[in-house]
C-alpha atoms as a PDB file:
ATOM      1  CA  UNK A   1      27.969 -28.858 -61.206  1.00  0.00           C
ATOM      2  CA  UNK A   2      26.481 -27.373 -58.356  1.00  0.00           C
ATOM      3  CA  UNK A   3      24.394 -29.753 -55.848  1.00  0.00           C
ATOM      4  CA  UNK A   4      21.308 -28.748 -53.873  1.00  0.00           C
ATOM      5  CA  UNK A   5      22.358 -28.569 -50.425  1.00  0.00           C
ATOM      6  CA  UNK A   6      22.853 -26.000 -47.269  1.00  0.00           C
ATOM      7  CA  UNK A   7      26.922 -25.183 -46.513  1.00  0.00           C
ATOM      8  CA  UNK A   8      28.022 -25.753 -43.535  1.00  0.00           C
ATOM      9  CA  UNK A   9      28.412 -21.754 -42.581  1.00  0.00           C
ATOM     10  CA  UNK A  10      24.519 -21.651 -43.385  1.00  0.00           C
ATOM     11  CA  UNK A  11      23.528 -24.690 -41.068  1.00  0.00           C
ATOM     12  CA  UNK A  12      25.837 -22.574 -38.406  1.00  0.00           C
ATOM     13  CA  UNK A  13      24.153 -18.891 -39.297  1.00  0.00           C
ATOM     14  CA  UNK A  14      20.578 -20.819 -38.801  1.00  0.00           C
ATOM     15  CA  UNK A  15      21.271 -23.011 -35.265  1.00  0.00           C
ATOM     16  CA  UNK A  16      22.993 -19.518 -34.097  1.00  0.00           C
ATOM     17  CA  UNK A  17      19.595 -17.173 -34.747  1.00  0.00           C
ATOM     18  CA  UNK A  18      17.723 -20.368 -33.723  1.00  0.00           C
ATOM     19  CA  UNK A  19      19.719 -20.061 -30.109  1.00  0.00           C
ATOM     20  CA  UNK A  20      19.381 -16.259 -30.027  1.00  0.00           C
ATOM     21  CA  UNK A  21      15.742 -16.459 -30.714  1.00  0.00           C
ATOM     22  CA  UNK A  22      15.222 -19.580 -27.495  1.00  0.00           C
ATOM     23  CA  UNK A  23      17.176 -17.508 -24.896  1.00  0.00           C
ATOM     24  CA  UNK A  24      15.527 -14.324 -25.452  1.00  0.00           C
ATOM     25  CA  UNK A  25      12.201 -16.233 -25.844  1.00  0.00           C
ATOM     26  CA  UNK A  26      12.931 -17.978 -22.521  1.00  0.00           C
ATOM     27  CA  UNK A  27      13.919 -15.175 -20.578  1.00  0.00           C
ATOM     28  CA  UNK A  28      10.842 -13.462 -21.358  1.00  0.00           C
ATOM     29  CA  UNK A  29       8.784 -16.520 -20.402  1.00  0.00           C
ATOM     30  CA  UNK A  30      10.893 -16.728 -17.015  1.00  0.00           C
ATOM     31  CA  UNK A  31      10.065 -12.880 -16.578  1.00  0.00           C
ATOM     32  CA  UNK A  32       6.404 -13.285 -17.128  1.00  0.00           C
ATOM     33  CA  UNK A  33       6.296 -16.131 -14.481  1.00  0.00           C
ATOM     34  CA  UNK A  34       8.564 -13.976 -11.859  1.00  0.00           C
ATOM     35  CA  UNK A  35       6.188 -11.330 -12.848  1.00  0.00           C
ATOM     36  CA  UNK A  36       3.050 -13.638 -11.628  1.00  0.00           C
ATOM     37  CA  UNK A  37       4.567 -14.490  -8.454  1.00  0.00           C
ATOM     38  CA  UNK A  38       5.052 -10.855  -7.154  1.00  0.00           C
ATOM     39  CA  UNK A  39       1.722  -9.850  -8.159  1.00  0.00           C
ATOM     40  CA  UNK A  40      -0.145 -12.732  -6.529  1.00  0.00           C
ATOM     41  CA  UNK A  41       2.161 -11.840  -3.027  1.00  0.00           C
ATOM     42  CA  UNK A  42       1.261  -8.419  -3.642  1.00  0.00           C
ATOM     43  CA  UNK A  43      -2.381  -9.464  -3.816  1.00  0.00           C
ATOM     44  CA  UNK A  44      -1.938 -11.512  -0.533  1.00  0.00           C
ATOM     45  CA  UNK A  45      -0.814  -8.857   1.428  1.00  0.00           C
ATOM     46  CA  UNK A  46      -3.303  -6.166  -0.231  1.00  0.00           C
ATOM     47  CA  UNK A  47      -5.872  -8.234   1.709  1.00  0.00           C
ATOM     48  CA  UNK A  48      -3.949  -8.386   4.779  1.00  0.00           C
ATOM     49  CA  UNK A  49      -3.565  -5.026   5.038  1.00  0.00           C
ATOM     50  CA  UNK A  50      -6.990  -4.155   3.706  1.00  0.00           C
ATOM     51  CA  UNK A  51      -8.056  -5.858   6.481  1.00  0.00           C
ATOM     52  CA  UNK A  52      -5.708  -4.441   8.918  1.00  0.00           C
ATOM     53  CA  UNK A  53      -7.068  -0.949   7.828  1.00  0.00           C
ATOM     54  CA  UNK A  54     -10.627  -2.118   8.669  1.00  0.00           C
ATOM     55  CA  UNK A  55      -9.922  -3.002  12.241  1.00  0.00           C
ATOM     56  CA  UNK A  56      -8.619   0.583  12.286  1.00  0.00           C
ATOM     57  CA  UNK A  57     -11.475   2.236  11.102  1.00  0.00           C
ATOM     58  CA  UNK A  58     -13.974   0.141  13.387  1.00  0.00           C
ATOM     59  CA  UNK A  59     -11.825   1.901  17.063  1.00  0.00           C
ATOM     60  CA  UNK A  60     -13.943   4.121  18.198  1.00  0.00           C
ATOM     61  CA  UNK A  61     -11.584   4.807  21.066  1.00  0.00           C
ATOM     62  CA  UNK A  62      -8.496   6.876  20.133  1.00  0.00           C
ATOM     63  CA  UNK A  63      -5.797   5.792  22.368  1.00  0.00           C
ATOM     64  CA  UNK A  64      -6.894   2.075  20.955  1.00  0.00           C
ATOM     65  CA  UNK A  65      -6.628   2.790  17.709  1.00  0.00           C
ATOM     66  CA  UNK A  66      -3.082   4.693  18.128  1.00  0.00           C
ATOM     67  CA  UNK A  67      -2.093   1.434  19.899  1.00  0.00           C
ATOM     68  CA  UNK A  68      -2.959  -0.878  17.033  1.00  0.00           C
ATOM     69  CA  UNK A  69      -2.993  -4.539  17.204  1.00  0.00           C
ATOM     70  CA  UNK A  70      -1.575  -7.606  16.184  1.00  0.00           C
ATOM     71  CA  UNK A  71      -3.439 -11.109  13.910  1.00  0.00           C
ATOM     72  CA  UNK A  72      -2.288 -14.126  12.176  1.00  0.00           C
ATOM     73  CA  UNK A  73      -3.737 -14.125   8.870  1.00  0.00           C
ATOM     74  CA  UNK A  74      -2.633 -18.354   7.474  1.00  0.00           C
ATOM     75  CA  UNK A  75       1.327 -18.042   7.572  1.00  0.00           C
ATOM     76  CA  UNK A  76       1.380 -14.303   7.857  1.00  0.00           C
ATOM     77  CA  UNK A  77       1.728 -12.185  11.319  1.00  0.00           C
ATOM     78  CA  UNK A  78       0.280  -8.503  10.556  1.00  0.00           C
ATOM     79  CA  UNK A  79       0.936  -5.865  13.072  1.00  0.00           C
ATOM     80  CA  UNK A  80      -0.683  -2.339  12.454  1.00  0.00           C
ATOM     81  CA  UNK A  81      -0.298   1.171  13.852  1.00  0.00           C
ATOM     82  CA  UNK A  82      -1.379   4.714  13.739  1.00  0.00           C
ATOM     83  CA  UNK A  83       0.061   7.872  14.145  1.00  0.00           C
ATOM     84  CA  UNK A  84      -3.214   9.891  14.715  1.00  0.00           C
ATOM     85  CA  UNK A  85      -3.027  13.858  14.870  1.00  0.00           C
ATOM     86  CA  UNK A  86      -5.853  16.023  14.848  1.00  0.00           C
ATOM     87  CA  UNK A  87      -5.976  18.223  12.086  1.00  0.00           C
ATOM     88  CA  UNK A  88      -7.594  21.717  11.814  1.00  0.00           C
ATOM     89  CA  UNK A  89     -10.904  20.944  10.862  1.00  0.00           C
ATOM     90  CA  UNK A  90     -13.143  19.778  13.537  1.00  0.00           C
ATOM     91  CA  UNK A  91     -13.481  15.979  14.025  1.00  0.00           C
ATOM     92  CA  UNK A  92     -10.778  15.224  11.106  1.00  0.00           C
ATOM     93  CA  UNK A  93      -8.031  13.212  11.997  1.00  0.00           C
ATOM     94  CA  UNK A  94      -4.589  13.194   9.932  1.00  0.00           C
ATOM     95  CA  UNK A  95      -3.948   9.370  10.281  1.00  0.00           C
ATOM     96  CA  UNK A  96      -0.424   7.857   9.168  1.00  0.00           C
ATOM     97  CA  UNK A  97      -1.061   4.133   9.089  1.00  0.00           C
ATOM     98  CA  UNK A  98       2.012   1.620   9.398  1.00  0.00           C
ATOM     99  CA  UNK A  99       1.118  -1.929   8.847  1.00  0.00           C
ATOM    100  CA  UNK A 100       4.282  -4.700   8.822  1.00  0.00           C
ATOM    101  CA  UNK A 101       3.670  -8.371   7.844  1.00  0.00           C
ATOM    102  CA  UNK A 102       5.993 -11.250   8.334  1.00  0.00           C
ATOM    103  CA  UNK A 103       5.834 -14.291   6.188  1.00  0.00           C
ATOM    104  CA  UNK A 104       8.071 -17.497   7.012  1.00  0.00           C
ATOM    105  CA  UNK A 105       8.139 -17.721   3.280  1.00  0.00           C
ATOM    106  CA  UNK A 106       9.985 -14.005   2.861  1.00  0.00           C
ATOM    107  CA  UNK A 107      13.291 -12.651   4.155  1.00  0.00           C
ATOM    108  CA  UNK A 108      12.469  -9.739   5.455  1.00  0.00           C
ATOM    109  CA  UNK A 109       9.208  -8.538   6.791  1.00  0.00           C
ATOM    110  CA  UNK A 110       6.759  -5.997   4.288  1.00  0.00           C
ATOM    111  CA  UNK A 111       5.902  -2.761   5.618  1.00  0.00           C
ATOM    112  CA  UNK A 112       2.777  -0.618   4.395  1.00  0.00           C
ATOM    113  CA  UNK A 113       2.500   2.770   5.420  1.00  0.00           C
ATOM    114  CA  UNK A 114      -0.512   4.998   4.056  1.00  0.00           C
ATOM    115  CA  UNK A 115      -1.646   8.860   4.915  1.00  0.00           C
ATOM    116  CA  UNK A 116      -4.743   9.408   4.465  1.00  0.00           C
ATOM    117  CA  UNK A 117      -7.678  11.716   6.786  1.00  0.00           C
ATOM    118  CA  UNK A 118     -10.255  10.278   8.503  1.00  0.00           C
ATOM    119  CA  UNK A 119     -13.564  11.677  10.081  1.00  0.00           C
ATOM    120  CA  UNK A 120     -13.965  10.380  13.589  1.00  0.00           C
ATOM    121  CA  UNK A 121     -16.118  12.691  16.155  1.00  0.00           C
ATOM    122  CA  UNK A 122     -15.785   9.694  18.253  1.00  0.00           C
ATOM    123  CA  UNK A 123     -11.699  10.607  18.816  1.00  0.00           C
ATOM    124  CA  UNK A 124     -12.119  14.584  19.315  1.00  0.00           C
ATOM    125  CA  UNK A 125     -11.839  15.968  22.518  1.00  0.00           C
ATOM    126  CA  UNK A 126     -15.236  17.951  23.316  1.00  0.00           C
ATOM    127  CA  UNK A 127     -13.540  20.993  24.515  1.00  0.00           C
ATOM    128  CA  UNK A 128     -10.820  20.755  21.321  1.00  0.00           C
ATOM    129  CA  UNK A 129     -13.916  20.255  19.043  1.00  0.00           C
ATOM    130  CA  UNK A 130     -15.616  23.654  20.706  1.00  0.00           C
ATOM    131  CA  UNK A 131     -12.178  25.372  20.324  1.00  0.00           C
ATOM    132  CA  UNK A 132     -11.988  24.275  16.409  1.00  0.00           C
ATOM    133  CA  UNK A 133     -15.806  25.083  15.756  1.00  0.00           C
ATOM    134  CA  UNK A 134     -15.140  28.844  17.413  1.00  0.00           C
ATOM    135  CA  UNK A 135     -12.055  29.036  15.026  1.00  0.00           C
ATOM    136  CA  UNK A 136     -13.547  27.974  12.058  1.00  0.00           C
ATOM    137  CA  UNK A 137     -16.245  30.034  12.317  1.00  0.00           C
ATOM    138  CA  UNK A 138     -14.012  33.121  12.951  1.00  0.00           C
ATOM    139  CA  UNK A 139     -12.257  32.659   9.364  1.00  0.00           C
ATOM    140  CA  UNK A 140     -15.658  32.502   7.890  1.00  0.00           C
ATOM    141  CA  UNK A 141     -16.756  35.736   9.519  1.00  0.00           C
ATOM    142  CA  UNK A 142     -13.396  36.915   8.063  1.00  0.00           C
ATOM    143  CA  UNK A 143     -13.783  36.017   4.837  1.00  0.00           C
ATOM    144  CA  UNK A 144     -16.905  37.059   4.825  1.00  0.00           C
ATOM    145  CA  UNK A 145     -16.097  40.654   5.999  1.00  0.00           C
ATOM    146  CA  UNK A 146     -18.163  40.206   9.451  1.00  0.00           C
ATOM    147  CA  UNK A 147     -16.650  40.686  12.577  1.00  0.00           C
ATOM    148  CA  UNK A 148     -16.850  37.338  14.676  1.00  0.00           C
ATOM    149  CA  UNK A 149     -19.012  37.627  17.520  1.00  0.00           C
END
């Protein structure tokens, strides 16, 4: 006569899946919190160096706004800088943009760096500018089968 019951190797199959099923459930849990932490530091410094950028594109002086500048934002130091080269366009600027914050709460300092062209007339040099309009409008006389005058 056979009883109604679970055998031991059953109980043992069942608490085995059952501890399979809690670490993989709480490693995902642990990697969705991780995950939250990183994107709200990330979102913290996305504002630091959104501002950072700002201050940049408010110079109107060029050797300023190579130089770059320093502000405590809370915890956080920022420092920003620009590599600023004129490109061949008149008035456009090829601008590589380095901005480092250091947070007591991180182990190393976060660096930024973006590329990106800006339009300043402010930062030409008038004769450069007069050099790059007389160029430009050489290759359009070429291109256009006129002879520049």
């Amino acid at each position: 006569m056979r009883s109604r019951a679970f055998t031991l190797i059953e109980v043992l199959v069942a608490l085995m899946i059952f501890g399979l099923t809690a670490v993989v459930m709480g490693g995902a849990y642990l990697n969705v919190l991780n995950s939250y932490e990183v994107a709200q530091r990330s979102n913290v410094s996305d504002g630091e160096v959104s501002f950072a950028r700002s201050q940049l594109l408010t110079q109107s002086d060029l050797p300023t706004a190579q130089a770059g500048a320093e502000f405590d934002d809370g915890d956080s130091h920022v420092k920003w800088t620009a590599e600023i080269d004129p490109a061949d366009t008149t008035d456009l600027f090829t601008v590589v943009f380095t901005c480092t914050i250091t947070s007591p709460k991180t182990v190393e300092p976060k660096t930024v760096v973006e590329n990106f062209m800006l339009l300043r007339p402010t930062w030409s040099d008038p004769s450069a500018r007069s050099t790059l309009r007389q160029n430009a409008a050489s290759r359009i006389a070429l291109a256009q089968g006129k002879q520049a005058q």
